[in-house]
Every structure is written in C-alpha cells, then in structure tokens.
C-alpha atoms as a PDB file:
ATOM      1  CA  UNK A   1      11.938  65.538 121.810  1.00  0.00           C
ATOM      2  CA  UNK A   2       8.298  64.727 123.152  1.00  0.00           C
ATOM      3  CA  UNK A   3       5.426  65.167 120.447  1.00  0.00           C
ATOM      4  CA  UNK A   4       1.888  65.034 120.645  1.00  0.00           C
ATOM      5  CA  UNK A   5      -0.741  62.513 119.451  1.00  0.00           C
ATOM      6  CA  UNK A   6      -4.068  62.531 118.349  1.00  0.00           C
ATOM      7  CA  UNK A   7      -5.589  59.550 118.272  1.00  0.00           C
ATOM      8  CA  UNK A   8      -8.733  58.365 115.755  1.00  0.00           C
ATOM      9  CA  UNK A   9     -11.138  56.689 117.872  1.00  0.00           C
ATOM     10  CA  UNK A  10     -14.710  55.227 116.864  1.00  0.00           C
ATOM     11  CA  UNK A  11     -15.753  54.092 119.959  1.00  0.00           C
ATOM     12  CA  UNK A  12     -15.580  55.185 123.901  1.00  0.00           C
ATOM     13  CA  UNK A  13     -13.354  52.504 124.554  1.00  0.00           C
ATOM     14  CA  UNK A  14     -10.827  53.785 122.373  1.00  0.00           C
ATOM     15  CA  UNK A  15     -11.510  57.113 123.687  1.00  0.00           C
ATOM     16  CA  UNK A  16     -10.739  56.313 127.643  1.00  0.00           C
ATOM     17  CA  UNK A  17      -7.576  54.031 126.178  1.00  0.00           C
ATOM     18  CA  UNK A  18      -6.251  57.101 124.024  1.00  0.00           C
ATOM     19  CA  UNK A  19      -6.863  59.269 127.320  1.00  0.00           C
ATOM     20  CA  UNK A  20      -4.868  56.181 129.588  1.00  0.00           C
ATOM     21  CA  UNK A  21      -1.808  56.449 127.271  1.00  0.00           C
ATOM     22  CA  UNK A  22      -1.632  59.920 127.349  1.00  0.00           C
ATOM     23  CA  UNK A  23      -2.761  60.996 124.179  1.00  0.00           C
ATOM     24  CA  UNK A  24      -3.403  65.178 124.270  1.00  0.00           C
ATOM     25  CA  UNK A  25      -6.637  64.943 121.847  1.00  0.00           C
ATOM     26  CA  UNK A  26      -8.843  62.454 120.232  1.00  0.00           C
ATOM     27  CA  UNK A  27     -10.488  62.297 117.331  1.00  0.00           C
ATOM     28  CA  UNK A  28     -13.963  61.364 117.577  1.00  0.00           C
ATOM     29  CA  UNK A  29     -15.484  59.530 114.583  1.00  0.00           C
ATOM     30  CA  UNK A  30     -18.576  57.566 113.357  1.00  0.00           C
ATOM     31  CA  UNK A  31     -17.050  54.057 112.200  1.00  0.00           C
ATOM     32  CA  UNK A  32     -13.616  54.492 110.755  1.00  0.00           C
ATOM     33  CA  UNK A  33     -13.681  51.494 108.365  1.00  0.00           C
ATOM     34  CA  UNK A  34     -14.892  53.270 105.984  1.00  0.00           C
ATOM     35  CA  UNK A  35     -13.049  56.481 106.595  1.00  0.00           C
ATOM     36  CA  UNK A  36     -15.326  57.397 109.271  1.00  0.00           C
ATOM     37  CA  UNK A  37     -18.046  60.132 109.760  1.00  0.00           C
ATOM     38  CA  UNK A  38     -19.985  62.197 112.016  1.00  0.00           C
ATOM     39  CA  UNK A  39     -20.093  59.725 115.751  1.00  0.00           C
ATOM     40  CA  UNK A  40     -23.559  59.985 117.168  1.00  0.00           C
ATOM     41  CA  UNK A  41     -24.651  62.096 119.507  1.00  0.00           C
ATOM     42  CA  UNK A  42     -24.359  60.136 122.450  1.00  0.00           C
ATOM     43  CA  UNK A  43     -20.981  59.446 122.035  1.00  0.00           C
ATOM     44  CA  UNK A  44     -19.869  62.776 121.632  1.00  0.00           C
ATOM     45  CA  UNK A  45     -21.787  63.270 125.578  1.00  0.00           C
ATOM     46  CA  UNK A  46     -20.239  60.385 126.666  1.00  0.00           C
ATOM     47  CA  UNK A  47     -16.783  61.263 125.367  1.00  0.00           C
ATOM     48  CA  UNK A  48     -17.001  64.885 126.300  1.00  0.00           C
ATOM     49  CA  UNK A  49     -18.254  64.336 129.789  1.00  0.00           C
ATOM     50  CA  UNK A  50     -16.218  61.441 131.199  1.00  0.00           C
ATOM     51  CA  UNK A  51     -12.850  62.333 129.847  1.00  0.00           C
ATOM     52  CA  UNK A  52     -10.232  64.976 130.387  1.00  0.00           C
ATOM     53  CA  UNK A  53      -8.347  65.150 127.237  1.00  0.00           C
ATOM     54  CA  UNK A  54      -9.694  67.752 124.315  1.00  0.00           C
ATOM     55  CA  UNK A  55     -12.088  65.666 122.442  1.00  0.00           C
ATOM     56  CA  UNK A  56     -12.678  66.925 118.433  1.00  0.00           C
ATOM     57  CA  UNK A  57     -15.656  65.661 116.718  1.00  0.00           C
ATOM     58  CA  UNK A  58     -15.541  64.352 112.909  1.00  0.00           C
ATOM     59  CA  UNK A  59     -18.318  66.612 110.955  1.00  0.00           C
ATOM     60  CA  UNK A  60     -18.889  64.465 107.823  1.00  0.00           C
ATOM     61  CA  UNK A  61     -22.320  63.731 106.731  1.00  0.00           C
ATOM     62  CA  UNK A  62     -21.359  60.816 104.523  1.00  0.00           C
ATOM     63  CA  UNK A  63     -18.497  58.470 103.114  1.00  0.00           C
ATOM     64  CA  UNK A  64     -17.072  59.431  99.356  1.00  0.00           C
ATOM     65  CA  UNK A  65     -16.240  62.338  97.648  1.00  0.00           C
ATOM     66  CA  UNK A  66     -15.738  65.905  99.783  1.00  0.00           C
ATOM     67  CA  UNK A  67     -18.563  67.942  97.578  1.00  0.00           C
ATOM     68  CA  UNK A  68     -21.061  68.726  99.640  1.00  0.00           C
ATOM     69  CA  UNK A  69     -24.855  70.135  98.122  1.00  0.00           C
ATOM     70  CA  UNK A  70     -26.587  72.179 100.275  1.00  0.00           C
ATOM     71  CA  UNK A  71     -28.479  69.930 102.087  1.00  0.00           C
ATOM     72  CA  UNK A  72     -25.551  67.941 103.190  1.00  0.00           C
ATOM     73  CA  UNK A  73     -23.843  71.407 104.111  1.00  0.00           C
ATOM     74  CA  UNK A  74     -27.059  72.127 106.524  1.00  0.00           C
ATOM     75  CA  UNK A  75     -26.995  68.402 108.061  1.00  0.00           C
ATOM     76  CA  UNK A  76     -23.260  69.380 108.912  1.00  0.00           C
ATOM     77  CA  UNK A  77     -24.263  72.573 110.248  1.00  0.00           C
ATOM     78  CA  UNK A  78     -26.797  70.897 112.598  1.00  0.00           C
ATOM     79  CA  UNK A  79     -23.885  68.333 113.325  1.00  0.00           C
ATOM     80  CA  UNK A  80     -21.424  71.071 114.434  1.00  0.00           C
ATOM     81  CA  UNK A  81     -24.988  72.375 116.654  1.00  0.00           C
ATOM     82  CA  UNK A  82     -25.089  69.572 118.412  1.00  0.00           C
ATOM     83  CA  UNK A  83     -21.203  68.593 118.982  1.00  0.00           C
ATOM     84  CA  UNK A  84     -20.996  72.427 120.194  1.00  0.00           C
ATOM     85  CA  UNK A  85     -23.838  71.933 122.568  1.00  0.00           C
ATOM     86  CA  UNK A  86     -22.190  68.426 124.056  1.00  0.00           C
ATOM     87  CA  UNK A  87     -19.126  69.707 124.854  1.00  0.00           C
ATOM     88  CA  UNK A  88     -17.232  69.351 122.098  1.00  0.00           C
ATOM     89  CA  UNK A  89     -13.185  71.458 122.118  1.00  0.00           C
ATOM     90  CA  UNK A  90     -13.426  71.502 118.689  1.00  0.00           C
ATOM     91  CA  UNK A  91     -14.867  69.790 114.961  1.00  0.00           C
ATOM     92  CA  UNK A  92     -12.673  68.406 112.239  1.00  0.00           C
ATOM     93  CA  UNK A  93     -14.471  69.008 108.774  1.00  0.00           C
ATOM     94  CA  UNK A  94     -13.394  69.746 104.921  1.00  0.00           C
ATOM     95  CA  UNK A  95     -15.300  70.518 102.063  1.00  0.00           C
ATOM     96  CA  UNK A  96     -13.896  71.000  98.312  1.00  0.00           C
ATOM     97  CA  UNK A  97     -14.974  71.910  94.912  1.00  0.00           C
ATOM     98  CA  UNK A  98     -15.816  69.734  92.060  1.00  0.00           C
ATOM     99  CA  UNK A  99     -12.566  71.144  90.660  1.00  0.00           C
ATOM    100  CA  UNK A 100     -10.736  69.663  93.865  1.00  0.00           C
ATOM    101  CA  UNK A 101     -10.455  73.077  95.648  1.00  0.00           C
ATOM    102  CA  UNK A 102     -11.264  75.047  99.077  1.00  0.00           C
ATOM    103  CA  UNK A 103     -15.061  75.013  98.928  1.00  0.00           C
ATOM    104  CA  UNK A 104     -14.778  78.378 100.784  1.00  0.00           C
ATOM    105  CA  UNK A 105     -18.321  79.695 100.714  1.00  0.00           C
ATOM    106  CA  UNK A 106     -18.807  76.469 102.640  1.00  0.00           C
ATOM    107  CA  UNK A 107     -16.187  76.147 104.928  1.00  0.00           C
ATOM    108  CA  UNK A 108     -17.018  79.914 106.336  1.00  0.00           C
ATOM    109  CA  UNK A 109     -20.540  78.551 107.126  1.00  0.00           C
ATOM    110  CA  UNK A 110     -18.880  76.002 108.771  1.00  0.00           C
ATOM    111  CA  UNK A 111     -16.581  77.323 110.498  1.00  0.00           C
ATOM    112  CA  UNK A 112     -19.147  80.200 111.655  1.00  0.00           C
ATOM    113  CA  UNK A 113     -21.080  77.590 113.110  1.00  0.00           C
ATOM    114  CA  UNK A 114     -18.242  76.607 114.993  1.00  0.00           C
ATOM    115  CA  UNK A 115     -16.699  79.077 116.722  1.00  0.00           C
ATOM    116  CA  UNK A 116     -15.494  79.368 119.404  1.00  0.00           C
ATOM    117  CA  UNK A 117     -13.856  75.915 119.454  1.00  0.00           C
ATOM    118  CA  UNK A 118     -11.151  75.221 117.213  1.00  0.00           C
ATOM    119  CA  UNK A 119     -11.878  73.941 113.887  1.00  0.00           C
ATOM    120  CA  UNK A 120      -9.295  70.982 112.278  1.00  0.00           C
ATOM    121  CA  UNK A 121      -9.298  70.631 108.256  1.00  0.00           C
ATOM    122  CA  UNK A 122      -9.388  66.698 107.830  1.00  0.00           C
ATOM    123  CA  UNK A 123      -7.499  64.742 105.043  1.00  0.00           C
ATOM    124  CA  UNK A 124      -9.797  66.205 102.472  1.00  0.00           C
ATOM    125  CA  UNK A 125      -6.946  68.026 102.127  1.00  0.00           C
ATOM    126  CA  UNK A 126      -4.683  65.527 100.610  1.00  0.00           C
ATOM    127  CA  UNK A 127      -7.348  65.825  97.549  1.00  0.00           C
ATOM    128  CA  UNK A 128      -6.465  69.632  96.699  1.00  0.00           C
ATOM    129  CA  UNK A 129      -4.644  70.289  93.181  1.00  0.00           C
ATOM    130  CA  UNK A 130      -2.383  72.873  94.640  1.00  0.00           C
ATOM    131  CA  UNK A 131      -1.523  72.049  98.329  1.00  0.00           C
ATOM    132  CA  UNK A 132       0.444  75.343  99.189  1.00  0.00           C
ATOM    133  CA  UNK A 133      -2.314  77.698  98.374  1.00  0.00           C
ATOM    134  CA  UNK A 134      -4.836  75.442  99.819  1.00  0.00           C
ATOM    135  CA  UNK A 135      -3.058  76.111 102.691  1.00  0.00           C
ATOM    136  CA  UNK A 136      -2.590  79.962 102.307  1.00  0.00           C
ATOM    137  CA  UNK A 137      -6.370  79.721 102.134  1.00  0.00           C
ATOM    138  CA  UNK A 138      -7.356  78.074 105.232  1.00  0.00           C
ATOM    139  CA  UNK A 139      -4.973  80.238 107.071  1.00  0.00           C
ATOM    140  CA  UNK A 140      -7.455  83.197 105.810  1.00  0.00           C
ATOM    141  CA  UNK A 141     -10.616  81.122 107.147  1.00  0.00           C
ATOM    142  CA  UNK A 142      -9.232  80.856 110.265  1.00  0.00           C
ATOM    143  CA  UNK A 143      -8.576  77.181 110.140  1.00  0.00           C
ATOM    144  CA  UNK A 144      -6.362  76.128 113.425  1.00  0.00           C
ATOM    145  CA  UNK A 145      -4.832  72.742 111.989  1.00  0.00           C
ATOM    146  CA  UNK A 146      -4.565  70.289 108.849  1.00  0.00           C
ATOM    147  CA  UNK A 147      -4.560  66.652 108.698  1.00  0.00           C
ATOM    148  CA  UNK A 148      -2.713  65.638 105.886  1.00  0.00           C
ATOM    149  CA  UNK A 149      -0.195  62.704 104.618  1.00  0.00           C
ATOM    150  CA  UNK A 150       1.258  65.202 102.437  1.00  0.00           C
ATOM    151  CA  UNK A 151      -0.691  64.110  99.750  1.00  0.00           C
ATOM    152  CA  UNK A 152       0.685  60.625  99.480  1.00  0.00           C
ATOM    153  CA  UNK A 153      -1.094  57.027 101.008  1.00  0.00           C
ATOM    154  CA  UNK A 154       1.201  57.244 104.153  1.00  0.00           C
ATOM    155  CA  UNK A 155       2.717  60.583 106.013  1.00  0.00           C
ATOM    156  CA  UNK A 156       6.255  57.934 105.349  1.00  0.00           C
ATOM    157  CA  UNK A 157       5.865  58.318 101.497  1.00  0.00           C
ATOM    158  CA  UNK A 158       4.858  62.458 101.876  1.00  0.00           C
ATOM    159  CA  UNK A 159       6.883  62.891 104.274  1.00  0.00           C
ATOM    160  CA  UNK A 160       9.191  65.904 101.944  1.00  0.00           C
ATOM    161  CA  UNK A 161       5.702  67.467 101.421  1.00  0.00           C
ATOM    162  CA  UNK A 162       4.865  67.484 104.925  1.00  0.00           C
ATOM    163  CA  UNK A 163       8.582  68.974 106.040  1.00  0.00           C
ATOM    164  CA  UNK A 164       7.418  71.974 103.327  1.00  0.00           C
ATOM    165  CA  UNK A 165       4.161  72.710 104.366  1.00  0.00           C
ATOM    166  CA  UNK A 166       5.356  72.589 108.146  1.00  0.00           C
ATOM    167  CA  UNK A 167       8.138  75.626 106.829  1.00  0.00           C
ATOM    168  CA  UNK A 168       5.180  77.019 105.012  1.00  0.00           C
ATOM    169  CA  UNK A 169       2.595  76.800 107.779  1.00  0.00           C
ATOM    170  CA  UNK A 170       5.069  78.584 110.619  1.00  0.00           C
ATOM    171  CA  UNK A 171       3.319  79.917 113.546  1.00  0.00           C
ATOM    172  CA  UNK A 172       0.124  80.367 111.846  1.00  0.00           C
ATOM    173  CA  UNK A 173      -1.719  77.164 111.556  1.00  0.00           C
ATOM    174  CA  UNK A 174      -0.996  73.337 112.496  1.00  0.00           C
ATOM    175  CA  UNK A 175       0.350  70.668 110.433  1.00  0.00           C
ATOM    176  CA  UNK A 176      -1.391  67.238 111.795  1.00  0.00           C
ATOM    177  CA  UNK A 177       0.384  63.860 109.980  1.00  0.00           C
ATOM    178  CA  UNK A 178      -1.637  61.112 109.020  1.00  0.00           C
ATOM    179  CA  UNK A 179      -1.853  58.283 107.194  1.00  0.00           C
ATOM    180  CA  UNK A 180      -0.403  54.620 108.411  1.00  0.00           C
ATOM    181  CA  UNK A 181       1.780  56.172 111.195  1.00  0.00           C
ATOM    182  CA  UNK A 182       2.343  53.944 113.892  1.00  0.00           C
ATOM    183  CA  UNK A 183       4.676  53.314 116.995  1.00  0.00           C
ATOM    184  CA  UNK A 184       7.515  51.701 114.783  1.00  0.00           C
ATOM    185  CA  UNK A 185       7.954  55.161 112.070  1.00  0.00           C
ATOM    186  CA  UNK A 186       6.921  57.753 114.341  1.00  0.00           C
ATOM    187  CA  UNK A 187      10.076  58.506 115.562  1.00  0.00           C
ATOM    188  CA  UNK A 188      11.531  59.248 111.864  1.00  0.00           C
ATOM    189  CA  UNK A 189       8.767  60.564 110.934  1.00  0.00           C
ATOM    190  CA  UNK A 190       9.055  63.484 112.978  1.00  0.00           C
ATOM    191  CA  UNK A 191      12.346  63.851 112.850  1.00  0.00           C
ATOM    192  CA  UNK A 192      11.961  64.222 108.554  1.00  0.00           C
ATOM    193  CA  UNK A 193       9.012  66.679 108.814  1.00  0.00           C
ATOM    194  CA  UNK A 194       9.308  68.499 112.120  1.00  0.00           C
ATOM    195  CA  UNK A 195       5.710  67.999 112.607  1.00  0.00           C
ATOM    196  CA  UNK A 196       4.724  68.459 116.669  1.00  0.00           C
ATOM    197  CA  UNK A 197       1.718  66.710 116.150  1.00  0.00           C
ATOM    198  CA  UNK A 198       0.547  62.932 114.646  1.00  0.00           C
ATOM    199  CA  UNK A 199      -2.548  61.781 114.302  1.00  0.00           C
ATOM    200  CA  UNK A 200      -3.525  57.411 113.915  1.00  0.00           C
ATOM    201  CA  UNK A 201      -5.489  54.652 114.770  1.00  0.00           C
ATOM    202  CA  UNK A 202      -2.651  53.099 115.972  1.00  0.00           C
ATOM    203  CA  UNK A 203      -1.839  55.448 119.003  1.00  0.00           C
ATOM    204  CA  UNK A 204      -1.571  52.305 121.608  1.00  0.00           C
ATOM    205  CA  UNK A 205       2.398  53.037 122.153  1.00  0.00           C
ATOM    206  CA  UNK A 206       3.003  55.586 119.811  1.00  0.00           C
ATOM    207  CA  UNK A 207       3.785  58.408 122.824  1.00  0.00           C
ATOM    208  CA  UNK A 208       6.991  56.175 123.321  1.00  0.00           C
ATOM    209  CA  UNK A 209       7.277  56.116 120.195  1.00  0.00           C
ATOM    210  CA  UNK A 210       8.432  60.222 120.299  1.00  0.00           C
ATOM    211  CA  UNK A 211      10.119  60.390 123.280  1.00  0.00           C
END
C-alpha cells in the first residue's frame, strides 16, 4: 500500500531533492533547528516557481510557545499575504490559548487570509489538553489537515493516538504523522495508524519505505 510524504525542508536544495524522490508536498520552513519558522520570501518564489510538487509554507512568526499577541497575529497575516502572492498551494500555521486550546478568534483570521489554498494545522497541536475536540474544532474552521505525533515525542510512541484520531477524523479532515519518522518505521507506522500521509526531515528513502 503506497502512502504519501511530506517532506520538511529549510532550504531549496531540500526542496528539488524532496521533489526528485517523489515526495507529493513539501513543507517549506525558515531554519528547522530550532523548530523552524516562516522561510523568507525568496524562497517561497524560488520554491514555488521552479518545482512541480504542492509546496506549503510554514506561517510562524517566531520559535517558543504557540500564543500569539496581536502584533505577531498581523506579522502572520502579512506572512500568509505574501506566501499567497508567491505561489504558495497552501500555509501550515497553529495558534493556541494560554490555557493550551484552539485560539479560534485567531485561527479564523488566519485562515481568512488564506483561502483559497489549503490551510495545514502544524504540531501545535500536540500541545492541546483535549486532542479529540481540538480536532472537532478545526474541522468547524475549515482546517484541511493536522500534523501531529499523537501527542507523544515520536508518531512510534503515539502511534494508538494517531490510529484514534485517524477513526475520528474520517473523510473530513487529514491526519499528517510527525515526529522522528524515518525510512526504517515508516512502514509500521502506517500500518498501526492507517495514516495516508507522513510528514519528516528524513524523507530521503522514506517513499520505499511505504511501498
């Protein structure tokens, strides 16, 4: 059974070698050694004009917590401006609460801003107290997929979680694994959580990897 991969890339490198081994989207984020952020604007042209595969940009203004203020929530909606303007198929964003919840007022300015691409809820996710209505929410905002690990360091150690929220999710919105996933677990990792879609770094063999 064939699955897809998304691949986290930082750089346009990454981006044409994610495209080479067949990857169907990438990930496009500012430096991902420290969890990555918004890429500049130059690399979102140079992604979204030299490549074929869908290219989603990262739309985080900073590193740390997922609270935004509203001045960070206006840099991101100039962010989502400019990725929309490049090119871009689609932004990957989150933000949450102080009490670790949907920050929906938020995410509907966000996601307003975005449309029509699709819009991707990032690993922010894996920092909500109660997953399953999390997820009920973003189905509401009109979210089209979430990255998660299931809550857990690696998709490996969430991987029950993951095999829920894919039941729970159905038809109506994506589950994306993350977190450490790599050509050597793939394969039983989809097989535990029949997620159709993984998302890593690590995407240099990882379409093999699913076959």
């Amino acid at each position: 059974m064939k699955f897809e991969v998304e691949a986290a890339v930082d750089t346009f490198g990454d981006a044409v070698a994610a495209e080479a081994e067949g990857c169907s989207r990438i990930e496009l984020c500012g430096p991902l050694h420290d969890g990555g952020t918004t890429p500049s604007a130059g690399l979102i042209e140079r992604c979204c004009s030299r490549l074929r595969v869908q290219v989603h940009v990262l739309i985080r203004p900073r590193n740390g917590s997922f609270v935004y203020d509203r001045d960070e929530v206006a840099i991101m909606l100039k962010d989502i401006a400019v990725a929309k303007d490049l090119g871009a198929d689609g932004v990957v964003t989150g933000a949450l609460t102080s009490r670790n919840e949907i920050d929906t007022d938020a995410m509907m300015d966000l996601i307003s801003a975005a449309r029509p691409m699709r819009i991707g809820f990032h690993r922010a996710f894996d920092s909500l107290n109660d997953q399953r209505n999390g997820l009920d929410q973003l189905v509401s905002l009109g979210v089209d997929h979430v990255l998660t690990s299931g809550g857990q360091r690696t998709a490996a150690d969430g991987a029950d979680v993951l095999s829920s929220l894919v039941k729970q999710a159905g038809d109506r919105i994506t589950i994306v694994a993350g977190g450490s996933i790599a050509p050597d677990n793939v394969r039983d990792l989809v097989t535990r959580t029949g997620v159709t879609i993984v998302h890593g770094r690590a995407f240099r063999g990882m379409i093999d990897g699913t076959r």
